[in-house]
C-alpha atoms as a PDB file:
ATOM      1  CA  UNK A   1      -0.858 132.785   1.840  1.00  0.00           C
ATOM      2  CA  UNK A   2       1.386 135.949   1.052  1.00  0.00           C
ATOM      3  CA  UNK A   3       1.520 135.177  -2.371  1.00  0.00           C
ATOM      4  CA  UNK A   4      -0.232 138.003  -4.270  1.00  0.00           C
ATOM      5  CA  UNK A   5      -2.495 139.005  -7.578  1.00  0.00           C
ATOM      6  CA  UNK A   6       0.068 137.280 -10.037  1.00  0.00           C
ATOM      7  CA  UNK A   7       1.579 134.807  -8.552  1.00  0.00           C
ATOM      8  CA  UNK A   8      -1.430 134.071  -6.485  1.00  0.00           C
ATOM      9  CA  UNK A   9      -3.724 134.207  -9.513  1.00  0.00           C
ATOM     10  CA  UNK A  10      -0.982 131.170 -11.002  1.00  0.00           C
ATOM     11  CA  UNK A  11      -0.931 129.090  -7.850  1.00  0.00           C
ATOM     12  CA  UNK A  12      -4.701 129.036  -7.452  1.00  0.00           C
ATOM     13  CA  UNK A  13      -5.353 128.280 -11.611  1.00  0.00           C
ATOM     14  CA  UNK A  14      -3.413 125.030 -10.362  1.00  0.00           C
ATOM     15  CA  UNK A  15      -4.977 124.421  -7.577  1.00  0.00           C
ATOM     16  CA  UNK A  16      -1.498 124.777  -5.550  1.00  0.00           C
ATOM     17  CA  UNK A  17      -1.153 125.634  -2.092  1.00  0.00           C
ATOM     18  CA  UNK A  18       1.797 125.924   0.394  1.00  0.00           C
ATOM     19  CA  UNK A  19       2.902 122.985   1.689  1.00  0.00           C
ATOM     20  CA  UNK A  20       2.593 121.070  -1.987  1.00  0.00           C
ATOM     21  CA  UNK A  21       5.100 119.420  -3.615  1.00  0.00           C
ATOM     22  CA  UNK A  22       5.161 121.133  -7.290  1.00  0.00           C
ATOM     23  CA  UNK A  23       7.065 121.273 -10.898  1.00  0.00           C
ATOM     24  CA  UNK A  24       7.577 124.378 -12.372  1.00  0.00           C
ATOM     25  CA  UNK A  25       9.097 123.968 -15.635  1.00  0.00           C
ATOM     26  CA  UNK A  26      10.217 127.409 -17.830  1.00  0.00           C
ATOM     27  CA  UNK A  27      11.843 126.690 -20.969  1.00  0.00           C
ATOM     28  CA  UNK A  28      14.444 124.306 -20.742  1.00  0.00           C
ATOM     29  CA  UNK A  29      14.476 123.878 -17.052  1.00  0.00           C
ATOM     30  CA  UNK A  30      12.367 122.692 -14.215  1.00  0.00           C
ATOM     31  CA  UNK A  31      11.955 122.791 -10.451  1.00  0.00           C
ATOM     32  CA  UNK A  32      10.658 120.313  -8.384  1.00  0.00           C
ATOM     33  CA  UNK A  33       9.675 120.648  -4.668  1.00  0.00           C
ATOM     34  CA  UNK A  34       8.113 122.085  -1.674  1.00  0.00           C
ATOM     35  CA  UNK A  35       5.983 125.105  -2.652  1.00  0.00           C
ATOM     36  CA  UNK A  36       7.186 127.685   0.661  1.00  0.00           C
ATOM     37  CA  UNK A  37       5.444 130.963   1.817  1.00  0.00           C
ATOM     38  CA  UNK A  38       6.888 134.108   1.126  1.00  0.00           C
ATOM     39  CA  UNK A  39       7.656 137.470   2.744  1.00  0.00           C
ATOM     40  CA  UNK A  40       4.570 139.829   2.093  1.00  0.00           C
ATOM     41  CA  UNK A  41       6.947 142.448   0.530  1.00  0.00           C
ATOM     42  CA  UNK A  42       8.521 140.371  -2.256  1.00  0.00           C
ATOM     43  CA  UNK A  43       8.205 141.146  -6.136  1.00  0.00           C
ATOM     44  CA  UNK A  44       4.818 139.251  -7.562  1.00  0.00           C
ATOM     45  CA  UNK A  45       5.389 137.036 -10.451  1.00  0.00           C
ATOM     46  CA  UNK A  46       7.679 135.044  -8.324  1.00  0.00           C
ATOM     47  CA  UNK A  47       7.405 131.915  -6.175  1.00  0.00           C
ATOM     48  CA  UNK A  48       9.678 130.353  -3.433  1.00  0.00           C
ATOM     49  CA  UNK A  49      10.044 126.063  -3.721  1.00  0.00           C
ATOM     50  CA  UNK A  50      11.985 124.500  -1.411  1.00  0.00           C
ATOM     51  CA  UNK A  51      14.095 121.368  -3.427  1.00  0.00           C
ATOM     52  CA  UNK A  52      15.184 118.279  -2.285  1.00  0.00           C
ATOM     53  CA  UNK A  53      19.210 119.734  -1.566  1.00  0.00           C
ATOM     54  CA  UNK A  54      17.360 121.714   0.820  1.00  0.00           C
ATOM     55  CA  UNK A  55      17.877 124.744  -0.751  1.00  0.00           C
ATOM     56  CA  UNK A  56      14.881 127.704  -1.650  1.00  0.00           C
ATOM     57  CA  UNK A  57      14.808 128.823  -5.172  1.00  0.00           C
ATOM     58  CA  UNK A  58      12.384 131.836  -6.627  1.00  0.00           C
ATOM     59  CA  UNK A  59      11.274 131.114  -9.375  1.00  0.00           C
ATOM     60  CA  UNK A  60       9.681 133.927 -11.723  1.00  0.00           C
ATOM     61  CA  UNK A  61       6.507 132.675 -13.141  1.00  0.00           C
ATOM     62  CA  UNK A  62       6.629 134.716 -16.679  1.00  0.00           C
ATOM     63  CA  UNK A  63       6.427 131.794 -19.474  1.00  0.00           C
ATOM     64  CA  UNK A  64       6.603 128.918 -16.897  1.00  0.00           C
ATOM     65  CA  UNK A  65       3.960 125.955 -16.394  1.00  0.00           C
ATOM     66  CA  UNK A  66       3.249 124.192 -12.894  1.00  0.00           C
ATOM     67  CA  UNK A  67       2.358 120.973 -12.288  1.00  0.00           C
ATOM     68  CA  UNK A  68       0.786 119.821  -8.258  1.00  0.00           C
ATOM     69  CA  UNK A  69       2.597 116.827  -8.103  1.00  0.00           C
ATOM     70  CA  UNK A  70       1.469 115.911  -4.461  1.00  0.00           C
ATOM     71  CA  UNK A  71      -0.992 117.571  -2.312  1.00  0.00           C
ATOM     72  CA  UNK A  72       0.841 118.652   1.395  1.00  0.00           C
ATOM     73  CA  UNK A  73      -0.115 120.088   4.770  1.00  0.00           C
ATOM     74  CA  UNK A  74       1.033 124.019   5.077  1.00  0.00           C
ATOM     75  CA  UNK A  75       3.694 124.026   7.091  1.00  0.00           C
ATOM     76  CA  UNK A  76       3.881 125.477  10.733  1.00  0.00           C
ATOM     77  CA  UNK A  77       6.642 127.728  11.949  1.00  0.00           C
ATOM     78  CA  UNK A  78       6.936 127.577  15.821  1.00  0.00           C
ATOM     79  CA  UNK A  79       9.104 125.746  18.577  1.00  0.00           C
ATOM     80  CA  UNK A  80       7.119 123.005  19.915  1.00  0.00           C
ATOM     81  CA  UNK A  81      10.453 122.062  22.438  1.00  0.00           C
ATOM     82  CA  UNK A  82      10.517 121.578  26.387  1.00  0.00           C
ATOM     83  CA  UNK A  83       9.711 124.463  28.089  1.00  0.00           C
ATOM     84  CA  UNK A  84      13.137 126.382  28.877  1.00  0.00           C
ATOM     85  CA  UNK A  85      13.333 127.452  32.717  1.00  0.00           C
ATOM     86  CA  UNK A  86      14.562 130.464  33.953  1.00  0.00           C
END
């Protein structure tokens, strides 16, 4: 997991990995979906969910409240097609 002393310090309080379907909820709105890895140079205090539409949303974690919803399997980036021929 990229995700790094805040953030990672949130996620792990929760017992939240990548690949779990979460709620984040700050103030008087909430997210709900996919929690997705990150690029290892992004700004801490912020997490990426993947939601339903099938858009990504970062969400900064300053005054919000998560809630594992569903446990998941991490996901794996990779083709897994036919071979191609040359």
């Amino acid at each position: 997991m990229t995700y790094k002393e805040i953030s990672k310090e949130f996620l792990d309080k929760a017992n939240v990995t990548i690949g779990d379907t979460i709620k984040v909820t700050k103030e008087d709105i909430s997210y709900e979906g996919i929690l997705l890895d990150r690029s290892e140079d992004a700004k801490d205090a912020y997490i990426v969910i993947k939601l339903d539409s099938g858009y990504n949303v970062g969400v900064n974690i300053e005054s919000a409240t998560i809630e594992l919803i569903e446990k998941g399997d991490q996901p794996k980036i990779g083709f897994e097609g036919d071979k191609i021929e040359k």
